[in-house]
N, C-alpha and C. Protein backbone atom coordinates (compact mmCIF):
# COMPACT_ATOMS: atom_id res chain seq x y z
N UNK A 1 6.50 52.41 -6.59
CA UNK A 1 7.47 52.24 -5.51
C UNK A 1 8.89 52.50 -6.00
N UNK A 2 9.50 52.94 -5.07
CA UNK A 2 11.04 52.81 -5.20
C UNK A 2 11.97 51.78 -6.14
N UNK A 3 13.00 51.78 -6.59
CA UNK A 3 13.27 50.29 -7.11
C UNK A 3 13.84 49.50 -5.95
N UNK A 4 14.35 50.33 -4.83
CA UNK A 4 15.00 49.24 -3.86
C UNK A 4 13.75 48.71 -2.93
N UNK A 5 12.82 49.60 -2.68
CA UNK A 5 11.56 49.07 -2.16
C UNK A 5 10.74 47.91 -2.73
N UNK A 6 10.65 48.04 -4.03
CA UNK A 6 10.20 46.52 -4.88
C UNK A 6 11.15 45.67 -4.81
N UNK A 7 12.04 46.02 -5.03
CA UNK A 7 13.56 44.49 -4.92
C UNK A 7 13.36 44.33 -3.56
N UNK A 8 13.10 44.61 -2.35
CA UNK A 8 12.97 44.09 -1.01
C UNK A 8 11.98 43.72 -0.79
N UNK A 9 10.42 43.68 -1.88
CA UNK A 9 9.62 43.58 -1.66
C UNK A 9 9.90 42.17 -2.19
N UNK A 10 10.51 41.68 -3.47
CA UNK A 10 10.79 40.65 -4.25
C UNK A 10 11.49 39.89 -3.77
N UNK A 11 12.85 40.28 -2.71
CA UNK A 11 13.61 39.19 -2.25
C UNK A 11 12.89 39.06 -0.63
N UNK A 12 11.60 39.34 -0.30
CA UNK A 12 11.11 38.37 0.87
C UNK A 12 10.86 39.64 1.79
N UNK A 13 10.85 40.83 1.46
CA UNK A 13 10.26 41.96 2.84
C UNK A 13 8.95 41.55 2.81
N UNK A 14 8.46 41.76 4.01
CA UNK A 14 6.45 41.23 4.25
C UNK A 14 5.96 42.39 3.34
N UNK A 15 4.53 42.33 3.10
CA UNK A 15 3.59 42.92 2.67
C UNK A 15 3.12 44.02 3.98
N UNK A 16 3.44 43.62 4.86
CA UNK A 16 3.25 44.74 5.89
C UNK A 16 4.29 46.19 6.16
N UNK A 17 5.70 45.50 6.07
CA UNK A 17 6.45 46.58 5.54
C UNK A 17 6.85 47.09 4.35
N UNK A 18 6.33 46.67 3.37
CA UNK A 18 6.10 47.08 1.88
C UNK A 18 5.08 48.66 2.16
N UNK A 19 4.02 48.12 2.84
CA UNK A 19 2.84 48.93 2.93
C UNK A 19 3.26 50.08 3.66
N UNK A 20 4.34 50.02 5.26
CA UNK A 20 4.81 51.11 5.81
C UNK A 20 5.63 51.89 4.60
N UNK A 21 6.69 51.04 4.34
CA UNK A 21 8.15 52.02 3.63
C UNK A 21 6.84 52.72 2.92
N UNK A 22 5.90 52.17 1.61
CA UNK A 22 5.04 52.74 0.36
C UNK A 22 4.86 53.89 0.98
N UNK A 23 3.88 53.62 1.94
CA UNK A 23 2.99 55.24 2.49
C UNK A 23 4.11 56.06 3.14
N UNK A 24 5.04 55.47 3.60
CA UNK A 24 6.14 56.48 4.08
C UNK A 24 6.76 57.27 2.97
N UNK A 25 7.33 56.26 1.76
CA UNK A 25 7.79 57.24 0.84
C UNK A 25 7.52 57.54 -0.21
N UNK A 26 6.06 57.31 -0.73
CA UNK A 26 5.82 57.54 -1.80
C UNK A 26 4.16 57.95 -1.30
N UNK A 27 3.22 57.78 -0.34
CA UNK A 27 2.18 58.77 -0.58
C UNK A 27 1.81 59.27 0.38
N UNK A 28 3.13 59.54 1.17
CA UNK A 28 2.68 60.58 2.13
C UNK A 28 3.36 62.13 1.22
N UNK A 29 4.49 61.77 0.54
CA UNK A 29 5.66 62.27 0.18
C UNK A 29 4.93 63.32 -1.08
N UNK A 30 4.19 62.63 -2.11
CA UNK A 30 3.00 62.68 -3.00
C UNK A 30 2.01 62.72 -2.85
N UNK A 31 1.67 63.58 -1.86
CA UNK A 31 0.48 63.51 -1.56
C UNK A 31 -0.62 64.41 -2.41
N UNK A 32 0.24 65.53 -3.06
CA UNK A 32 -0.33 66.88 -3.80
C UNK A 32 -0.71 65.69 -5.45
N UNK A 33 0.19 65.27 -5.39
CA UNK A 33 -0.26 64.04 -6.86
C UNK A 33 -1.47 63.32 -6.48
N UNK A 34 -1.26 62.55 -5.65
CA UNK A 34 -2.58 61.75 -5.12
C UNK A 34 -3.51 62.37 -5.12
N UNK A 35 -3.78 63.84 -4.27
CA UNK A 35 -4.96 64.25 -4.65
C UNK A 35 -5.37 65.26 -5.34
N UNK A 36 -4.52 65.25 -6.57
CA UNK A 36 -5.08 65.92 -7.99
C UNK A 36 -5.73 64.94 -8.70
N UNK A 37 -4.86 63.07 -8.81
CA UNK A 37 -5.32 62.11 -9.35
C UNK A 37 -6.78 61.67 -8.58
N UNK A 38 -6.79 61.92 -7.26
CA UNK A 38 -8.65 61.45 -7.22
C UNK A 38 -9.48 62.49 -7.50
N UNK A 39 -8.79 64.09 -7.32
CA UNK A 39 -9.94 64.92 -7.86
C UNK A 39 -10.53 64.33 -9.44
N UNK A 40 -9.14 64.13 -10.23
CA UNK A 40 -9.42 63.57 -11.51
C UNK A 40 -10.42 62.64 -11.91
N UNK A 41 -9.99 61.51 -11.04
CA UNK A 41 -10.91 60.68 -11.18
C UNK A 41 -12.25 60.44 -10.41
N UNK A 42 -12.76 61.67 -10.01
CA UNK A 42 -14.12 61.89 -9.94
C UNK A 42 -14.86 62.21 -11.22
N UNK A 43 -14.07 62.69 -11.81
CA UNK A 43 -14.89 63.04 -13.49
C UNK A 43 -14.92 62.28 -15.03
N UNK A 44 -13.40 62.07 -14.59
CA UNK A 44 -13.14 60.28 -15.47
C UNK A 44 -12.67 59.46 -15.23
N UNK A 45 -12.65 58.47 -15.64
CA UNK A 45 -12.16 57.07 -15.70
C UNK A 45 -10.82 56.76 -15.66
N UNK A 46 -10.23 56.63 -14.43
CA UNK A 46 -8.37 56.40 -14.12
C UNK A 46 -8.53 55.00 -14.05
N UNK A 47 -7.40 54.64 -14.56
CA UNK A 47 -6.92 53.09 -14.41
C UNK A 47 -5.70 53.29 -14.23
N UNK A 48 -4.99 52.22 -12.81
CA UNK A 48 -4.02 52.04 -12.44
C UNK A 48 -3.38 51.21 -12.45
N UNK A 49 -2.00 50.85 -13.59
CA UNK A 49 -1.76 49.40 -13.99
C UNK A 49 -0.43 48.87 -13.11
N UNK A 50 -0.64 47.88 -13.28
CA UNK A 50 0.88 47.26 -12.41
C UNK A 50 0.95 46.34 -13.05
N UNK A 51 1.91 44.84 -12.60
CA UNK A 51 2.45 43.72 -13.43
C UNK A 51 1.68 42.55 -12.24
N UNK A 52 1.51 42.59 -11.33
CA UNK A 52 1.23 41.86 -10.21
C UNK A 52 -0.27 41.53 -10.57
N UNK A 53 -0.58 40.17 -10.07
CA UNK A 53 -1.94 39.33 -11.28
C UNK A 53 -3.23 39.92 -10.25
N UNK A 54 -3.10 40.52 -9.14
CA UNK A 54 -4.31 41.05 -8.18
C UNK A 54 -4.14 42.21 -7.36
N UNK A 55 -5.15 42.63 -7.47
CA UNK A 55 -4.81 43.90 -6.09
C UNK A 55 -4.71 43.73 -4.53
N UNK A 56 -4.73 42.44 -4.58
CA UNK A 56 -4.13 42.61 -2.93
C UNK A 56 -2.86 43.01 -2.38
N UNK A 57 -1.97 42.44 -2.98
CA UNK A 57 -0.39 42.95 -2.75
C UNK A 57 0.15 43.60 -3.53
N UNK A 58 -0.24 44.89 -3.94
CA UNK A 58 -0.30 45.63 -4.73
C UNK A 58 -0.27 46.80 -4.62
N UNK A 59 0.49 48.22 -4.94
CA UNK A 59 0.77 49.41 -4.75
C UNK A 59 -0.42 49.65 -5.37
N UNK A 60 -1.13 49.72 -6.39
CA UNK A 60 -2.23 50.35 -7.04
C UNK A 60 -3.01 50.05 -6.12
N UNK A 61 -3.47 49.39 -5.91
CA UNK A 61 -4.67 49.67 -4.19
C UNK A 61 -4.25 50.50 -3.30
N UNK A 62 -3.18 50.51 -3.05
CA UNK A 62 -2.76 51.58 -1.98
C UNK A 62 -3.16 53.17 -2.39
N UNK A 63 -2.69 52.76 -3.85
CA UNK A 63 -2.89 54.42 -4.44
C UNK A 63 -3.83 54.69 -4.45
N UNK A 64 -5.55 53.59 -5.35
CA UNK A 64 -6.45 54.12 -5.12
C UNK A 64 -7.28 54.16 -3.70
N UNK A 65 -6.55 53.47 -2.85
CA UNK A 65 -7.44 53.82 -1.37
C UNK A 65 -6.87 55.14 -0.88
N UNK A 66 -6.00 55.60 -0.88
CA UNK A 66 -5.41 56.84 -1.14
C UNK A 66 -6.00 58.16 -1.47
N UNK A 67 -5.98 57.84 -2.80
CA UNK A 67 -7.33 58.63 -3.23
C UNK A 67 -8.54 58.55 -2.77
N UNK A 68 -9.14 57.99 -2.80
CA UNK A 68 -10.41 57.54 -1.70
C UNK A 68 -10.59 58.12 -0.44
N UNK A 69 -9.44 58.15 0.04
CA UNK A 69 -9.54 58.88 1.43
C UNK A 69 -9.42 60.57 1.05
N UNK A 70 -8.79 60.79 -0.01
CA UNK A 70 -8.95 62.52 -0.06
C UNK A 70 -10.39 62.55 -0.68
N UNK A 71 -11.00 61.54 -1.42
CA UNK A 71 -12.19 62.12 -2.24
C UNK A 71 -12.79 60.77 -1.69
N UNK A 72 -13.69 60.50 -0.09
CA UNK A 72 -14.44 59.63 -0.22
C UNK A 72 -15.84 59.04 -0.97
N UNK A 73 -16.41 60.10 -1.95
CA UNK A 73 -17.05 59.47 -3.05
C UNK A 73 -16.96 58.60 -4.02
N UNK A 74 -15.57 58.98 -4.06
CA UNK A 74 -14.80 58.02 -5.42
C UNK A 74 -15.06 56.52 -5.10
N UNK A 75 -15.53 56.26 -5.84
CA UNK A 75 -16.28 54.63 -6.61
C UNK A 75 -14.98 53.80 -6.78
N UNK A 76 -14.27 52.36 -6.49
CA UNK A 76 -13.21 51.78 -6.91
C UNK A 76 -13.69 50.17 -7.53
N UNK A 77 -13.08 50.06 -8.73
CA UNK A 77 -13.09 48.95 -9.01
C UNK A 77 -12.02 48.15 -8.75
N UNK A 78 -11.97 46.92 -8.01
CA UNK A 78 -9.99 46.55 -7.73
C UNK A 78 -10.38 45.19 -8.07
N UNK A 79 -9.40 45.26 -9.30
CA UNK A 79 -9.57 44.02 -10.36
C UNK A 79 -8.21 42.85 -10.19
């Protein structure tokens, strides 16, 4: 994410508009990245790290459902 998008995410924006601004500016925007990274990870093993203790409120879920939707085979583990 953005840095002003995480600092608004940190000083109290919902998780619902976290999730709009994200897909608005970072994977609709990236989308040619996103789906080179799930072609990728049809063949190996991607891990997507963040600092946040779960994937629910979490940009790395976004990314790999993301991917998922360009490559619906892709297998996800969300740890």
């Amino acid at each position: 994410p953005s840095t002003e998008l995480l600092q608004d995410y940190h000083n109290g924006l919902s998780w619902d508009k976290y999730v709009e601004t994200f897909t608005r500016e970072t994977l609709s925007l990236q989308s040619g990245k996103i789906k080179g990274l799930a072609k990728k990870a049809l063949t190996e093993n991607v891990t997507l790290l963040c600092y946040e203790d779960g994937p629910e409120n979490c940009h790395r879920r976004l990314v790999a459902l993301a991917c998922q939707m360009y490559e619906p085979g892709l297998q996800l583990e969300l740890e």
